[in-house]
C-alpha atoms as a PDB file:
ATOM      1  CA  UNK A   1      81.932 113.693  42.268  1.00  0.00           C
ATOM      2  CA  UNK A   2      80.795 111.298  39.554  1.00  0.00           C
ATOM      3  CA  UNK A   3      78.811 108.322  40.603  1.00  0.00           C
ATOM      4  CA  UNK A   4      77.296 105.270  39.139  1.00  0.00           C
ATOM      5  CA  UNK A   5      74.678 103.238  40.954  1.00  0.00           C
ATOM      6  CA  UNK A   6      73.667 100.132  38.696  1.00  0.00           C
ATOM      7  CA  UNK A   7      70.645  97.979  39.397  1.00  0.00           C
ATOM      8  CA  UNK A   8      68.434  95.466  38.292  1.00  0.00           C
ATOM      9  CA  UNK A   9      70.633  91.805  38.681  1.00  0.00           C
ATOM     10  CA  UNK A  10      69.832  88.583  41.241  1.00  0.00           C
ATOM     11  CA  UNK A  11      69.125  85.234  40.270  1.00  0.00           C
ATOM     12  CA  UNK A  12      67.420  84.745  36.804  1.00  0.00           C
ATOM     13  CA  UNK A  13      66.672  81.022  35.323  1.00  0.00           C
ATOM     14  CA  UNK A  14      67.959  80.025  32.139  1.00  0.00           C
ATOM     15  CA  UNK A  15      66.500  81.194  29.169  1.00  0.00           C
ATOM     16  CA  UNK A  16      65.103  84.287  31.087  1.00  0.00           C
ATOM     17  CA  UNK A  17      66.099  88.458  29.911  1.00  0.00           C
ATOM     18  CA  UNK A  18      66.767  90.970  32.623  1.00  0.00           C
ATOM     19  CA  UNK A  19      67.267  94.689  32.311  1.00  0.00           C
ATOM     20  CA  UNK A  20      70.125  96.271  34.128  1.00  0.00           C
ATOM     21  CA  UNK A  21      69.783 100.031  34.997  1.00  0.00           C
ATOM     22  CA  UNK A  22      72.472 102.612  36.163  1.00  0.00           C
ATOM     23  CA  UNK A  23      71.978 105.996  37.527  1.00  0.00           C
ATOM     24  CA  UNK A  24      74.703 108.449  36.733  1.00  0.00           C
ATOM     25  CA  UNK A  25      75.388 111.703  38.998  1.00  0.00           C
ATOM     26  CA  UNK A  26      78.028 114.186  38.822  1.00  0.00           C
ATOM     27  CA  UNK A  27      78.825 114.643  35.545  1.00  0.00           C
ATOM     28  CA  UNK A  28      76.714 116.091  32.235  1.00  0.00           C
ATOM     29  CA  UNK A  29      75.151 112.779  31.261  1.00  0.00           C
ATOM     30  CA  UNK A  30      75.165 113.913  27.225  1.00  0.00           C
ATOM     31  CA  UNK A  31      78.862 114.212  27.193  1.00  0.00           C
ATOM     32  CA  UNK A  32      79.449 110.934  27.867  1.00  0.00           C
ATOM     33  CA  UNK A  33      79.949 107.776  26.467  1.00  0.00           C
ATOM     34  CA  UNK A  34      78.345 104.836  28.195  1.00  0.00           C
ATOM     35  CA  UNK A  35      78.889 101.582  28.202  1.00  0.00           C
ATOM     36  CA  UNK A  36      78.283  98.150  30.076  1.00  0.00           C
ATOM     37  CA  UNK A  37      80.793  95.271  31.170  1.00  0.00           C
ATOM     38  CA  UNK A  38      80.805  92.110  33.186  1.00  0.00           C
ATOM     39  CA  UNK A  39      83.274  90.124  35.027  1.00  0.00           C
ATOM     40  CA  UNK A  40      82.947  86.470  35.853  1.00  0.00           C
ATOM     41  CA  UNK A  41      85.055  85.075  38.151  1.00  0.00           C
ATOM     42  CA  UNK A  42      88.605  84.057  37.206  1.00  0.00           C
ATOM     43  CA  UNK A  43      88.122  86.372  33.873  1.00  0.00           C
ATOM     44  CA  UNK A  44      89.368  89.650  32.931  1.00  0.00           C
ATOM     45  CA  UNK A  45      86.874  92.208  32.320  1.00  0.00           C
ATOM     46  CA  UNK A  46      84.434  92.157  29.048  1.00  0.00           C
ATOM     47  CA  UNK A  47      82.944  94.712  27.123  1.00  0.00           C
ATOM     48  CA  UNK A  48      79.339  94.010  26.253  1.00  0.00           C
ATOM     49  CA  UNK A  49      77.864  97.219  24.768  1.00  0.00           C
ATOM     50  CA  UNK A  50      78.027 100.986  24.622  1.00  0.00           C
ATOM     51  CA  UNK A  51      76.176 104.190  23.720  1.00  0.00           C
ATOM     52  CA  UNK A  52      77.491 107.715  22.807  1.00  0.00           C
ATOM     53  CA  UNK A  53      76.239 110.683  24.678  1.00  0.00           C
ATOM     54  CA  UNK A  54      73.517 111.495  22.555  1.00  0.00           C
ATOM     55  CA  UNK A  55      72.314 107.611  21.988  1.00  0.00           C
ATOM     56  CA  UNK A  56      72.856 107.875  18.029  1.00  0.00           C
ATOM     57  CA  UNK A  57      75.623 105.263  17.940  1.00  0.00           C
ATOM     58  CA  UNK A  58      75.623 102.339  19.587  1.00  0.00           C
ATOM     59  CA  UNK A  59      78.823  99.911  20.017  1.00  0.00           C
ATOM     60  CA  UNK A  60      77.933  96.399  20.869  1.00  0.00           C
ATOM     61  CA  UNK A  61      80.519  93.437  22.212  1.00  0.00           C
ATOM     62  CA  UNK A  62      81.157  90.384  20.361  1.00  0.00           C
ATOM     63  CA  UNK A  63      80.796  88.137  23.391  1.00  0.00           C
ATOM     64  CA  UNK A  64      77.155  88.565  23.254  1.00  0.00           C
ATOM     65  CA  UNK A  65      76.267  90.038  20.387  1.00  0.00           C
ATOM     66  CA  UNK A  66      72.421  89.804  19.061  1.00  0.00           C
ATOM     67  CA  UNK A  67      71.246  89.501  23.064  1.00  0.00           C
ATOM     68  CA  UNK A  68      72.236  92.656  23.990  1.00  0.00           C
ATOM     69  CA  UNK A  69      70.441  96.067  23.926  1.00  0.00           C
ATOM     70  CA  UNK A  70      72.018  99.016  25.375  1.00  0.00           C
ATOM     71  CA  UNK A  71      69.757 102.416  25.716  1.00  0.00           C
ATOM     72  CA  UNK A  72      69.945 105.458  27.591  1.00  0.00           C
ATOM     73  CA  UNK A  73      67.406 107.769  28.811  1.00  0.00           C
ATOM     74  CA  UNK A  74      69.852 111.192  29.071  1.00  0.00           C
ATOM     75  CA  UNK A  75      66.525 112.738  30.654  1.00  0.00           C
ATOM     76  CA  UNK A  76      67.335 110.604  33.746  1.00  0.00           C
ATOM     77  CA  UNK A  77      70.871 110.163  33.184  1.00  0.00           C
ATOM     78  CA  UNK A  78      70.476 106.350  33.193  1.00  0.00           C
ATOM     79  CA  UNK A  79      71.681 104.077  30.757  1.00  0.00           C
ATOM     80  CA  UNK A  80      69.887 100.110  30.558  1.00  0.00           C
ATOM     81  CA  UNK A  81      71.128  96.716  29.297  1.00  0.00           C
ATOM     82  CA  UNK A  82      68.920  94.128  28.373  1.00  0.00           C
ATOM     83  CA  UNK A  83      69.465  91.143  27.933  1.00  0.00           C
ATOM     84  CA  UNK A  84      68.000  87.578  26.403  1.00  0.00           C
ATOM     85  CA  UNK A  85      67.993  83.683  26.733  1.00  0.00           C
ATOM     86  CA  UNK A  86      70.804  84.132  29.003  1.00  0.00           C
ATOM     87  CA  UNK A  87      72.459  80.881  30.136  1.00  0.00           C
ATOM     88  CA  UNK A  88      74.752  80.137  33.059  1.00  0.00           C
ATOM     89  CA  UNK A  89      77.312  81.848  31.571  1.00  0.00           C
ATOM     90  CA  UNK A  90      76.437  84.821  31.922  1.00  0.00           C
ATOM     91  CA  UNK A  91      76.898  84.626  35.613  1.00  0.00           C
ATOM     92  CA  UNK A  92      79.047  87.692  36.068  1.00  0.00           C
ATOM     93  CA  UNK A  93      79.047  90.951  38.027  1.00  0.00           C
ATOM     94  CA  UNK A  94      77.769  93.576  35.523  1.00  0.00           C
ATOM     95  CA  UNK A  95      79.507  97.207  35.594  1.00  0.00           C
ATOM     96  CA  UNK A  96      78.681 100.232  33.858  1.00  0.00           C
ATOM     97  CA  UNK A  97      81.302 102.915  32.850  1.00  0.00           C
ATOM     98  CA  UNK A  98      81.605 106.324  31.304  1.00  0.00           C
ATOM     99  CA  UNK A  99      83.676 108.295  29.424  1.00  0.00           C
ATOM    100  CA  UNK A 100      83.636 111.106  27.721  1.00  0.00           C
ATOM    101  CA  UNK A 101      82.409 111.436  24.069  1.00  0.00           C
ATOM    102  CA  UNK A 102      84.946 112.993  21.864  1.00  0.00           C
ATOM    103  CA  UNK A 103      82.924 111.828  18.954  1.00  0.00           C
ATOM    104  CA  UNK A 104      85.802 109.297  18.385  1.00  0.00           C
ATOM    105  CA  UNK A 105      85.423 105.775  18.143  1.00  0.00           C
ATOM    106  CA  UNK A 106      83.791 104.130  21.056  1.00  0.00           C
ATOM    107  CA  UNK A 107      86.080 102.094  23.331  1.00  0.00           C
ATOM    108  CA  UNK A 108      85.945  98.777  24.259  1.00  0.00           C
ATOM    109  CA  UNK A 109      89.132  98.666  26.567  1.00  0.00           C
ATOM    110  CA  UNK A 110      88.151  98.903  30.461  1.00  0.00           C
ATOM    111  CA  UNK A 111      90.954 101.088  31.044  1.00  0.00           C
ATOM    112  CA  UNK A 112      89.233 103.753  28.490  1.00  0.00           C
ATOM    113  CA  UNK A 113      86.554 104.641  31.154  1.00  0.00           C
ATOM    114  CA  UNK A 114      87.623 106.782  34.093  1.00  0.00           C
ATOM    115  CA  UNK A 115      84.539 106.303  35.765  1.00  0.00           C
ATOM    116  CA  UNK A 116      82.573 103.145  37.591  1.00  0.00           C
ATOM    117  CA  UNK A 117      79.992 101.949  39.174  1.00  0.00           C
ATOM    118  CA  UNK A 118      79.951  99.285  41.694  1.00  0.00           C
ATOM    119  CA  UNK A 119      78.209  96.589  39.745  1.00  0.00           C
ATOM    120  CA  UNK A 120      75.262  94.839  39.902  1.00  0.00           C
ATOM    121  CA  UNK A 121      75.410  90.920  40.496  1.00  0.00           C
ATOM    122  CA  UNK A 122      73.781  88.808  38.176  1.00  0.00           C
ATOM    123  CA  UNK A 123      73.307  84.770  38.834  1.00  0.00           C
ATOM    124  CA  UNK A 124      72.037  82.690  36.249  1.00  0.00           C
ATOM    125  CA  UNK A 125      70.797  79.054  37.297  1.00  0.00           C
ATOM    126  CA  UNK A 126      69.894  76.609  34.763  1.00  0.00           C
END
């Protein structure tokens, strides 16, 4: 049974960075894509970043492009998003997802990624 635990959100002040972690279990880390969305309420799902099984390509979103890092430790089958100066708008719940890596373009649809964590809540005041 796959399983995706993220970590690492709360309440952050504007201007602050965070790093989001997420343990993956189940499944041979390397063979999969992974990648990191949010969700703010009242608004669809957005892709923010992803990496391919073996870390060598990395995807990231056009919402927040150039404040995003996505990494991946495949040693501990975690993958981690920073982030920088965020703002109040990035007040979402932040999901990571996996899919497998057929060496294919990366995906940025939500419904590409059979697998999800529960999120990790992230509040940012200003």
């Amino acid at each position: 049974q796959v399983q995706l635990v993220e970590s690492g959100g709360g309440l952050v002040q504007a201007g602050d960075s965070l790093r989001l972690s997420c343990v993956a279990s189940g499944l041979t880390f390397s063979d999969y894509v992974m990648a990191w969305f949010r969700q703010a309420p009242g608004k669809e799902r957005q892709f923010l970043a992803s990496s391919s099984g073996n870390g060598r390509r990395i995807l990231p979103g056009d919402a927040v492009q150039g404040r995003v890092t996505i990494s991946r430790d495949n040693t501990k089958k975690t993958v981690y998003l920073e982030m920088s100066m965020l703002t109040p708008e990035d007040t979402a719940v932040y999901y990571c997802a996996a899919g497998r890596d057929t060496r294919a373009p990366m995906e940025i649809r939500p419904d590409r990624y059979p697998y999800w964590g529960e999120g990790t809540r992230v509040t940012v005041s200003s």
